[in-house]
PDB file of N, CA and C in Angstrom:
ATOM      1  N   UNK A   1      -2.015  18.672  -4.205  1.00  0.00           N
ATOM      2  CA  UNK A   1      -1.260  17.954  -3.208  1.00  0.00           C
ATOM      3  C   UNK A   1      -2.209  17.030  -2.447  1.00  0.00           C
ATOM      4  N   UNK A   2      -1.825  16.166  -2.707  1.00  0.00           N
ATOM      5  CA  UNK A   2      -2.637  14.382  -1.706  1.00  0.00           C
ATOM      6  C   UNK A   2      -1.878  14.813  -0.300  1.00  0.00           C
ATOM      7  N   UNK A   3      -2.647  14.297   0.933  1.00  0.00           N
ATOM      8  CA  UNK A   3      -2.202  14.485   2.144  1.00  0.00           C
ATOM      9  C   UNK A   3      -2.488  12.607   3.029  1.00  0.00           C
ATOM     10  N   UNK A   4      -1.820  12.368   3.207  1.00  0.00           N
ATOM     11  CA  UNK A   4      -2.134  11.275   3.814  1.00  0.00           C
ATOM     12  C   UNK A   4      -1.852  10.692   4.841  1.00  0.00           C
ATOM     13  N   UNK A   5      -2.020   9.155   5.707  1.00  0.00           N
ATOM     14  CA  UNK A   5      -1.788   9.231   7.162  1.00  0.00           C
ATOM     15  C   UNK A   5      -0.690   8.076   7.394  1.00  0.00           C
ATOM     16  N   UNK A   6       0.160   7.716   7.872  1.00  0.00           N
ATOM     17  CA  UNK A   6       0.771   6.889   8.296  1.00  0.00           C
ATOM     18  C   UNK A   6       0.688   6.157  10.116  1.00  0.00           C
ATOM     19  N   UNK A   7      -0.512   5.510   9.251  1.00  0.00           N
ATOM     20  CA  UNK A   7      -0.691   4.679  10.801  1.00  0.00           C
ATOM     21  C   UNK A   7       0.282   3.655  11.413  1.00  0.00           C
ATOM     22  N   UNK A   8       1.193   3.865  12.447  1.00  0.00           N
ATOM     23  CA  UNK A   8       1.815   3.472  12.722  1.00  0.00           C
ATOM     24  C   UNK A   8       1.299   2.542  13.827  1.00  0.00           C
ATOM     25  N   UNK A   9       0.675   1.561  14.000  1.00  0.00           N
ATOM     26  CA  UNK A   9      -0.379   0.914  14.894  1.00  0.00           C
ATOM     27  C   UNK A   9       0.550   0.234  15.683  1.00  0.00           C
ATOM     28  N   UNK A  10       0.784   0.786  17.623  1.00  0.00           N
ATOM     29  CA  UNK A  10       1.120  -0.006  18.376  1.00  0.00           C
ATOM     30  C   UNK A  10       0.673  -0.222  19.718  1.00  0.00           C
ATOM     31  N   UNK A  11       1.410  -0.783  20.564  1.00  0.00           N
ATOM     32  CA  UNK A  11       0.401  -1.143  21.492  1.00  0.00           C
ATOM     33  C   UNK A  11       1.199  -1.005  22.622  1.00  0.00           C
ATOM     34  N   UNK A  12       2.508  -0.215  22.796  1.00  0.00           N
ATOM     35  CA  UNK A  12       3.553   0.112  24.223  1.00  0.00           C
ATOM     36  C   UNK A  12       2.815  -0.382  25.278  1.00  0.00           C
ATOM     37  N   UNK A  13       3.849  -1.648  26.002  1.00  0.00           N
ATOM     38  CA  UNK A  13       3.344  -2.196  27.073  1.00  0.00           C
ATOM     39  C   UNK A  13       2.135  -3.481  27.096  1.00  0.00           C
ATOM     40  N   UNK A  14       1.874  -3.284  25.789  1.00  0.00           N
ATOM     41  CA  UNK A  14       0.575  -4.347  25.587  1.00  0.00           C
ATOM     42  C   UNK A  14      -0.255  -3.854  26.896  1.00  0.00           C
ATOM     43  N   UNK A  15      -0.861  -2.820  27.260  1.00  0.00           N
ATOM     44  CA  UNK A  15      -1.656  -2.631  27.965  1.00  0.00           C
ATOM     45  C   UNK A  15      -3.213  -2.989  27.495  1.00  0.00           C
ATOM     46  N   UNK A  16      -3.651  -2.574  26.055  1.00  0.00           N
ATOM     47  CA  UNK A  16      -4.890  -2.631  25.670  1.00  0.00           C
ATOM     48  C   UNK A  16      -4.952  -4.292  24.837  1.00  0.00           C
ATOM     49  N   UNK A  17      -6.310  -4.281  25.110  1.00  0.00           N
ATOM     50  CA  UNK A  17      -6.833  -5.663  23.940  1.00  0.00           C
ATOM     51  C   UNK A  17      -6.548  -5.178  23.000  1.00  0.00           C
ATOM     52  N   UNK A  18      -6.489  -6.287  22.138  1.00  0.00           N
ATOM     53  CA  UNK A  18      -6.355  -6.324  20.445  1.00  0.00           C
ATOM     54  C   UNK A  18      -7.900  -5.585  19.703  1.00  0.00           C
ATOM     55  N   UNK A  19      -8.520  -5.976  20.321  1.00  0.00           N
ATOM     56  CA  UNK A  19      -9.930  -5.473  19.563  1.00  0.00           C
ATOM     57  C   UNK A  19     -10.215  -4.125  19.971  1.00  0.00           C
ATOM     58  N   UNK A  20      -9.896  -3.625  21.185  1.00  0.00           N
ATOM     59  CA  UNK A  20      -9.691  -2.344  21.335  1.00  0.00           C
ATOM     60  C   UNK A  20      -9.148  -1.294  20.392  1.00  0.00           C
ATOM     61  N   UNK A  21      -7.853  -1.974  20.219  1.00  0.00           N
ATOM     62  CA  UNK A  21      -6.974  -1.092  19.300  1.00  0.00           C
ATOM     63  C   UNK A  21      -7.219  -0.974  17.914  1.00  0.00           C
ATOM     64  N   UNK A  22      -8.153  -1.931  17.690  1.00  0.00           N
ATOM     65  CA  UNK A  22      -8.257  -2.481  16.175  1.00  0.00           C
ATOM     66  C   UNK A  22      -9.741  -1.075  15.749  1.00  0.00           C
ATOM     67  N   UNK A  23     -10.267  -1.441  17.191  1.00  0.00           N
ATOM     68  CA  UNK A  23     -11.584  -0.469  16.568  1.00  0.00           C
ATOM     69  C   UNK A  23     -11.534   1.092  17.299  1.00  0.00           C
ATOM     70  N   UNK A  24      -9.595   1.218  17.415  1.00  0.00           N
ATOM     71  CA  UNK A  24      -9.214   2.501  17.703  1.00  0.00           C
ATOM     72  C   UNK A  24      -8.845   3.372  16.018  1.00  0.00           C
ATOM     73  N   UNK A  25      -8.181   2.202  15.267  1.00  0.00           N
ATOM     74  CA  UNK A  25      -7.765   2.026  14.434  1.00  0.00           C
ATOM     75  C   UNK A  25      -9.091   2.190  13.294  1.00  0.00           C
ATOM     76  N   UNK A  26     -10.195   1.478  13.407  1.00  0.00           N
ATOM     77  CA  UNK A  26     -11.154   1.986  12.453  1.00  0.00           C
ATOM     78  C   UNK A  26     -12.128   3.668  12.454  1.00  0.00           C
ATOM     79  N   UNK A  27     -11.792   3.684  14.104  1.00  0.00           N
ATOM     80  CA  UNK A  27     -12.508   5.237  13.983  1.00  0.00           C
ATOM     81  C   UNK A  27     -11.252   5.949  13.278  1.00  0.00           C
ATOM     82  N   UNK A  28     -10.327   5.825  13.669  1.00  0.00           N
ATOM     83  CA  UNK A  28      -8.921   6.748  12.357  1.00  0.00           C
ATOM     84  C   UNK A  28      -9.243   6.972  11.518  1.00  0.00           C
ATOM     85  N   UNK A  29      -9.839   5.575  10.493  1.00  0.00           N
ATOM     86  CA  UNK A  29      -9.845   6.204   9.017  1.00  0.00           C
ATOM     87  C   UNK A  29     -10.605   6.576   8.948  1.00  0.00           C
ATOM     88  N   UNK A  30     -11.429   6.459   9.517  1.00  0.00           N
ATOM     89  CA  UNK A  30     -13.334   7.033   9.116  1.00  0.00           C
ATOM     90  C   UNK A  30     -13.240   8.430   9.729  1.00  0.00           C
ATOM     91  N   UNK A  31     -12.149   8.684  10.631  1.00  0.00           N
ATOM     92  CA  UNK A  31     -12.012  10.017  10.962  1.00  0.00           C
ATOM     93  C   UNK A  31     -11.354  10.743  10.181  1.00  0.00           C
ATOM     94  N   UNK A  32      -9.951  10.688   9.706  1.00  0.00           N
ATOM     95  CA  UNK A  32      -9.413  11.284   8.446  1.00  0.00           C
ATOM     96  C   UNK A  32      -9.730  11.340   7.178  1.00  0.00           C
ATOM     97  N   UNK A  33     -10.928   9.969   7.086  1.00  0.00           N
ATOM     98  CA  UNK A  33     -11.639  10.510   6.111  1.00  0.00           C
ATOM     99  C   UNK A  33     -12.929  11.501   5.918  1.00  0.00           C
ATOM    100  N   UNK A  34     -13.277  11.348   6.749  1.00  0.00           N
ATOM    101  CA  UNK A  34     -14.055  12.617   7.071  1.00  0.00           C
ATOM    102  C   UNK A  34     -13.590  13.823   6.909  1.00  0.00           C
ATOM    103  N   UNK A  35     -12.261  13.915   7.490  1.00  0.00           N
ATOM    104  CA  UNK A  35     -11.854  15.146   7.420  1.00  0.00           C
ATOM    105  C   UNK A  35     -11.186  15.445   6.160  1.00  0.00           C
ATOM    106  N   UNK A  36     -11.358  14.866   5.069  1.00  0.00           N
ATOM    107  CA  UNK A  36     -10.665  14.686   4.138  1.00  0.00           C
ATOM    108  C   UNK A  36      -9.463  14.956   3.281  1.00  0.00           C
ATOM    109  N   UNK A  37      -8.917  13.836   4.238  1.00  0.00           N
ATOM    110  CA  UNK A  37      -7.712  13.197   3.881  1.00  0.00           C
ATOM    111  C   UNK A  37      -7.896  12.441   2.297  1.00  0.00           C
ATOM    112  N   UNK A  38      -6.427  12.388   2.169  1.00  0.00           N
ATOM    113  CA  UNK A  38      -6.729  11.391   0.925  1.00  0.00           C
ATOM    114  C   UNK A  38      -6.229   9.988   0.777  1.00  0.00           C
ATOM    115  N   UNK A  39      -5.555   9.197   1.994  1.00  0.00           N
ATOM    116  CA  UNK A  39      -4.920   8.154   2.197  1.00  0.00           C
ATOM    117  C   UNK A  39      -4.358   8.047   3.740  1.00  0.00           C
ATOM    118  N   UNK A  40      -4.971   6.303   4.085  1.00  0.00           N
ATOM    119  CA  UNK A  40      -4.120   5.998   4.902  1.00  0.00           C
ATOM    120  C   UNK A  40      -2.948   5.036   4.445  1.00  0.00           C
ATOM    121  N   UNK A  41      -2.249   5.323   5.711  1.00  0.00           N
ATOM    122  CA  UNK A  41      -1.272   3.442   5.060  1.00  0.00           C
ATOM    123  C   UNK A  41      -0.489   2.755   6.671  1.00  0.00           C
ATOM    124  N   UNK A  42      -0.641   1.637   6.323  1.00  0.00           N
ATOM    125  CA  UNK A  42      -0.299   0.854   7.543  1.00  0.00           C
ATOM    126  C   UNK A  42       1.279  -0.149   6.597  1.00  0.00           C
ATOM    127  N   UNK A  43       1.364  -0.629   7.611  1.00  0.00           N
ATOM    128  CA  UNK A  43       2.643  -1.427   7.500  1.00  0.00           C
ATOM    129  C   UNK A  43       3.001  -2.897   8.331  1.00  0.00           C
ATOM    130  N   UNK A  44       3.392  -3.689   7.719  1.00  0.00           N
ATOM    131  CA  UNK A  44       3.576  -5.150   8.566  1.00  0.00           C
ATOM    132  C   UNK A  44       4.573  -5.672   9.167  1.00  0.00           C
ATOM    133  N   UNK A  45       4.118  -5.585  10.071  1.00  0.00           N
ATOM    134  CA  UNK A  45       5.617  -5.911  11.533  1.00  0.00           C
ATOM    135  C   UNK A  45       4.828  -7.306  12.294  1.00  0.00           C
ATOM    136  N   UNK A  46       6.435  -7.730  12.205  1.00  0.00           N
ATOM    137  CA  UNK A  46       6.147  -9.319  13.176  1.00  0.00           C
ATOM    138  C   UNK A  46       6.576  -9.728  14.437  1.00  0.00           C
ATOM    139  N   UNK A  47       7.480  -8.671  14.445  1.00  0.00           N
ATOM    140  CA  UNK A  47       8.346  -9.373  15.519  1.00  0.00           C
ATOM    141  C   UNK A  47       8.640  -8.030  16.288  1.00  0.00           C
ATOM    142  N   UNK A  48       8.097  -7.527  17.652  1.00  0.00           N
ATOM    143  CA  UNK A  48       8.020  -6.524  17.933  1.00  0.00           C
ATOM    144  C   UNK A  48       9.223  -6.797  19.639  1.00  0.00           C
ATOM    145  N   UNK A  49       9.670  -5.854  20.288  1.00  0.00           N
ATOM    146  CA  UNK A  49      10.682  -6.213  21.326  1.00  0.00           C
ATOM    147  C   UNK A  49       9.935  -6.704  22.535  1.00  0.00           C
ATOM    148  N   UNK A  50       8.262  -6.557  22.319  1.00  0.00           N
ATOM    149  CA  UNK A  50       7.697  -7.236  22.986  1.00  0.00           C
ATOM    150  C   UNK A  50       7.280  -8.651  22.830  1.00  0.00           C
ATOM    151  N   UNK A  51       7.273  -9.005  21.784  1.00  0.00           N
ATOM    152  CA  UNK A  51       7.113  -9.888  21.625  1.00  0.00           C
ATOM    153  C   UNK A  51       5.463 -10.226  21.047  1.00  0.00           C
ATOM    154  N   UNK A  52       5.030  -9.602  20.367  1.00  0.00           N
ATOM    155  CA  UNK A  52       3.782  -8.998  19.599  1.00  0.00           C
ATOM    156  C   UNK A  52       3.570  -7.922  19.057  1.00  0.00           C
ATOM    157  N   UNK A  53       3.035  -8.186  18.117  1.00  0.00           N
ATOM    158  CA  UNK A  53       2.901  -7.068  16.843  1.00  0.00           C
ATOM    159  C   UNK A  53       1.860  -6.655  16.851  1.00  0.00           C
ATOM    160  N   UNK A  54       0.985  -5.537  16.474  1.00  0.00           N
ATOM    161  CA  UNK A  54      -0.277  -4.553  16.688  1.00  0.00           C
ATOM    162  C   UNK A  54      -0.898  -5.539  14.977  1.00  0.00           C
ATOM    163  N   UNK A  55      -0.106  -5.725  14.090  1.00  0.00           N
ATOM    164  CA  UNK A  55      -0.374  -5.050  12.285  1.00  0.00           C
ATOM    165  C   UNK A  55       0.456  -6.133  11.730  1.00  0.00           C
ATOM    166  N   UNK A  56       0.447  -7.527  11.730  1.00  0.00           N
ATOM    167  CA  UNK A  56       1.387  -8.569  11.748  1.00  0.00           C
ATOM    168  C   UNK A  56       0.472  -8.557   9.718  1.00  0.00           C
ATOM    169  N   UNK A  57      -0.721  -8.373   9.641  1.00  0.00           N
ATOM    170  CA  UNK A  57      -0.657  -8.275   7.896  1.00  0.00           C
ATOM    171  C   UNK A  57      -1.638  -6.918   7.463  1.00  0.00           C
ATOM    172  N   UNK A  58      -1.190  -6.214   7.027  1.00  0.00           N
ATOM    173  CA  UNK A  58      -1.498  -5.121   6.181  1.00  0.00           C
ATOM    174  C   UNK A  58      -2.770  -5.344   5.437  1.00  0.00           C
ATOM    175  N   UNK A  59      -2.931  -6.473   4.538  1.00  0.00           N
ATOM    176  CA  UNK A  59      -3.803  -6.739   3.713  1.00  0.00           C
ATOM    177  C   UNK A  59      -4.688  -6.683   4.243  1.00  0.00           C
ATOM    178  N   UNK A  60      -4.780  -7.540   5.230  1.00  0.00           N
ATOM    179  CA  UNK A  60      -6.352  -7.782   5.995  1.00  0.00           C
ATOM    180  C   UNK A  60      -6.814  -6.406   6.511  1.00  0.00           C
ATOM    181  N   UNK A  61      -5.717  -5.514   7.394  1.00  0.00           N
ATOM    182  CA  UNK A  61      -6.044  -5.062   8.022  1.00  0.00           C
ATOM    183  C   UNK A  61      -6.788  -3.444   6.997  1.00  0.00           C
ATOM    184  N   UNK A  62      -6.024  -3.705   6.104  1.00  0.00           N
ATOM    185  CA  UNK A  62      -6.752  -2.593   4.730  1.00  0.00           C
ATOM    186  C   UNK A  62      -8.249  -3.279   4.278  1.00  0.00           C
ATOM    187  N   UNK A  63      -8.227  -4.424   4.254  1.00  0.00           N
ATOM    188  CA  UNK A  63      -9.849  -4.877   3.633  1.00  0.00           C
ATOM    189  C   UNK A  63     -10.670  -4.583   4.601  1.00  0.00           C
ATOM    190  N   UNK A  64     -10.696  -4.788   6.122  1.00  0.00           N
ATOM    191  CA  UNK A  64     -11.385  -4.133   6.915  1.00  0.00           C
ATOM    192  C   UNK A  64     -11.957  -3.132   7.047  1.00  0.00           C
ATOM    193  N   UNK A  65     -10.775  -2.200   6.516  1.00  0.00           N
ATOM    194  CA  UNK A  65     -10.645  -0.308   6.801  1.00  0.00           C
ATOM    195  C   UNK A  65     -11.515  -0.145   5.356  1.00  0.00           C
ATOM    196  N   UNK A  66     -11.653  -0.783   4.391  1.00  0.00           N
ATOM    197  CA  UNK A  66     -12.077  -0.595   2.954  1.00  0.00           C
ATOM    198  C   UNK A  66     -13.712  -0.599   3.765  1.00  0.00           C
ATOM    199  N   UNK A  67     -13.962  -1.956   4.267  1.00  0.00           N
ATOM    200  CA  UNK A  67     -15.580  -2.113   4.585  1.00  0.00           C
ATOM    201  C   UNK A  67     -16.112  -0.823   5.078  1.00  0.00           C
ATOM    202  N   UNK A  68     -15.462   0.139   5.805  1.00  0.00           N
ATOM    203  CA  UNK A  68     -15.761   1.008   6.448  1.00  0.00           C
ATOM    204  C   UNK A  68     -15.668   2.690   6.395  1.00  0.00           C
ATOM    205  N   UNK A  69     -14.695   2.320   5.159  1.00  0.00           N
ATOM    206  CA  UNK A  69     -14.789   3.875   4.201  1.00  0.00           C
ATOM    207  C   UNK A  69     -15.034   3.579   2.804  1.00  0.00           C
ATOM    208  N   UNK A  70     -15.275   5.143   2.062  1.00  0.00           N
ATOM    209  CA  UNK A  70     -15.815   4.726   0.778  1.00  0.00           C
ATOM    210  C   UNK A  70     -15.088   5.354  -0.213  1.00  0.00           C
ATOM    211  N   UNK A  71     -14.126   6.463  -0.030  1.00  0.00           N
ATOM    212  CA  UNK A  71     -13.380   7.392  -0.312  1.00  0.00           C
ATOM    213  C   UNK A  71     -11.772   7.269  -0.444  1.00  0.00           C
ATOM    214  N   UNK A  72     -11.666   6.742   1.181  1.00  0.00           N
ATOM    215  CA  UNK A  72      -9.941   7.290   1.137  1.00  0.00           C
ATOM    216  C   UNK A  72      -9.144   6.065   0.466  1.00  0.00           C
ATOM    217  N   UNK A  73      -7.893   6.296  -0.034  1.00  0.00           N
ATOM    218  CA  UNK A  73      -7.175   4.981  -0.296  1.00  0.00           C
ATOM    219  C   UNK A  73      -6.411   4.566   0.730  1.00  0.00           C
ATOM    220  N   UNK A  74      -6.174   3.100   0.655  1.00  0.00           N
ATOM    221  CA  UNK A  74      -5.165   2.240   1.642  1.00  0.00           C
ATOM    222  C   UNK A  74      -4.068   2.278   1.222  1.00  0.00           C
ATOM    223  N   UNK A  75      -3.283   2.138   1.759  1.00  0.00           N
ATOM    224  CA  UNK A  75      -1.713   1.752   1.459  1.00  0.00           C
ATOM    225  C   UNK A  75      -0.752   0.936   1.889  1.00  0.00           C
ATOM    226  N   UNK A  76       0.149   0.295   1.830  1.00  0.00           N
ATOM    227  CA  UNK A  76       0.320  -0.932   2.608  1.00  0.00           C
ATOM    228  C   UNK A  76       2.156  -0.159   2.244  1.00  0.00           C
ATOM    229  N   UNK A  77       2.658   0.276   3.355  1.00  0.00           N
ATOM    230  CA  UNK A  77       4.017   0.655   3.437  1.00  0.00           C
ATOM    231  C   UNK A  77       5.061  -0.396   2.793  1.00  0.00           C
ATOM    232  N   UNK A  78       4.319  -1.616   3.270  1.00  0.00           N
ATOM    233  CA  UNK A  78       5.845  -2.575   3.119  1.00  0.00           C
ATOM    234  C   UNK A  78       5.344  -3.934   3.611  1.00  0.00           C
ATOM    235  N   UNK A  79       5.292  -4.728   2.222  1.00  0.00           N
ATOM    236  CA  UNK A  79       4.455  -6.086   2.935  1.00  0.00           C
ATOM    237  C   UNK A  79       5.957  -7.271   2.656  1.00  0.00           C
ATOM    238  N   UNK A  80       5.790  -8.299   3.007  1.00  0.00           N
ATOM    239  CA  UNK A  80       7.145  -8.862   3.320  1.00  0.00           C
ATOM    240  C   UNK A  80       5.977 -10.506   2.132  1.00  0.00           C
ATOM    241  N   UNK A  81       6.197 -10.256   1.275  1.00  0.00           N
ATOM    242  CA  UNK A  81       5.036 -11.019  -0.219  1.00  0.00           C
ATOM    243  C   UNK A  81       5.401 -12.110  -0.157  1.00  0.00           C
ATOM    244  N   UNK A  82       7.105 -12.704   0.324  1.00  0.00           N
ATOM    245  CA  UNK A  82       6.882 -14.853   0.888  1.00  0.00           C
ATOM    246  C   UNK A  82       6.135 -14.833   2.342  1.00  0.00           C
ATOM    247  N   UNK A  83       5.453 -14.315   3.007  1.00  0.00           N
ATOM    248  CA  UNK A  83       4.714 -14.482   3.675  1.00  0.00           C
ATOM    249  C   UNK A  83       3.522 -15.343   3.446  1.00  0.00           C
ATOM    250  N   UNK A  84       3.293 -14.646   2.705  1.00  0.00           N
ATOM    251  CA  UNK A  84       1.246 -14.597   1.843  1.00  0.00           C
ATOM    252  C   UNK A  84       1.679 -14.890   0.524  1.00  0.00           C
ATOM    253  N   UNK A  85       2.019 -15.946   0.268  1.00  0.00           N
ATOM    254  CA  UNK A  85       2.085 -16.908  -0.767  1.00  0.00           C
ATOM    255  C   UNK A  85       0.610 -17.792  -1.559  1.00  0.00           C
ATOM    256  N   UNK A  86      -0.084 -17.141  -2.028  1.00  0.00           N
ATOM    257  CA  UNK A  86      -1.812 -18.059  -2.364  1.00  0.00           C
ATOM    258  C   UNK A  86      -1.159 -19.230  -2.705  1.00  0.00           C
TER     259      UNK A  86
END
């Protein structure tokens, strides 16, 4: 049995910076992977009732999390693909 994390990345109230949350978000995986887990996964939201999104693209935000673990896999819940058109 694989066990894995569903990071649901938000930011209620927009109280914190973006870079805050982002490198709240990298001790996560490096923490569940440590503890070994076998997957995270994030998901891409645009349009939040605040009016900002924590995780507006998945991709990036997995190549990041890749630089910084060596083990766990990424997962991308649900990417919206006419977005990110190459």
């Amino acid at each position: 049995m694989d066990f894995g994390y569903f990071a649901n990345v938000s930011n209620p109230g927009l109280v914190k910076p973006y870079g805050q949350i982002l490198g709240e978000v990298r001790d996560l995986a490096v923490t569940i992977e440590d503890a070994g887990w076998d997957s995270i996964w994030f998901t891409e939201h645009h349009f939040g009732h605040e009016g900002f999104e924590v995780c507006p693209n998945a991709i990036m935000l997995c190549t990041d999390i890749a630089a910084r673990t060596s083990r766990i896999r990424l997962g991308q819940a649900a990417n919206i693909v006419t977005f990110w058109n190459p």
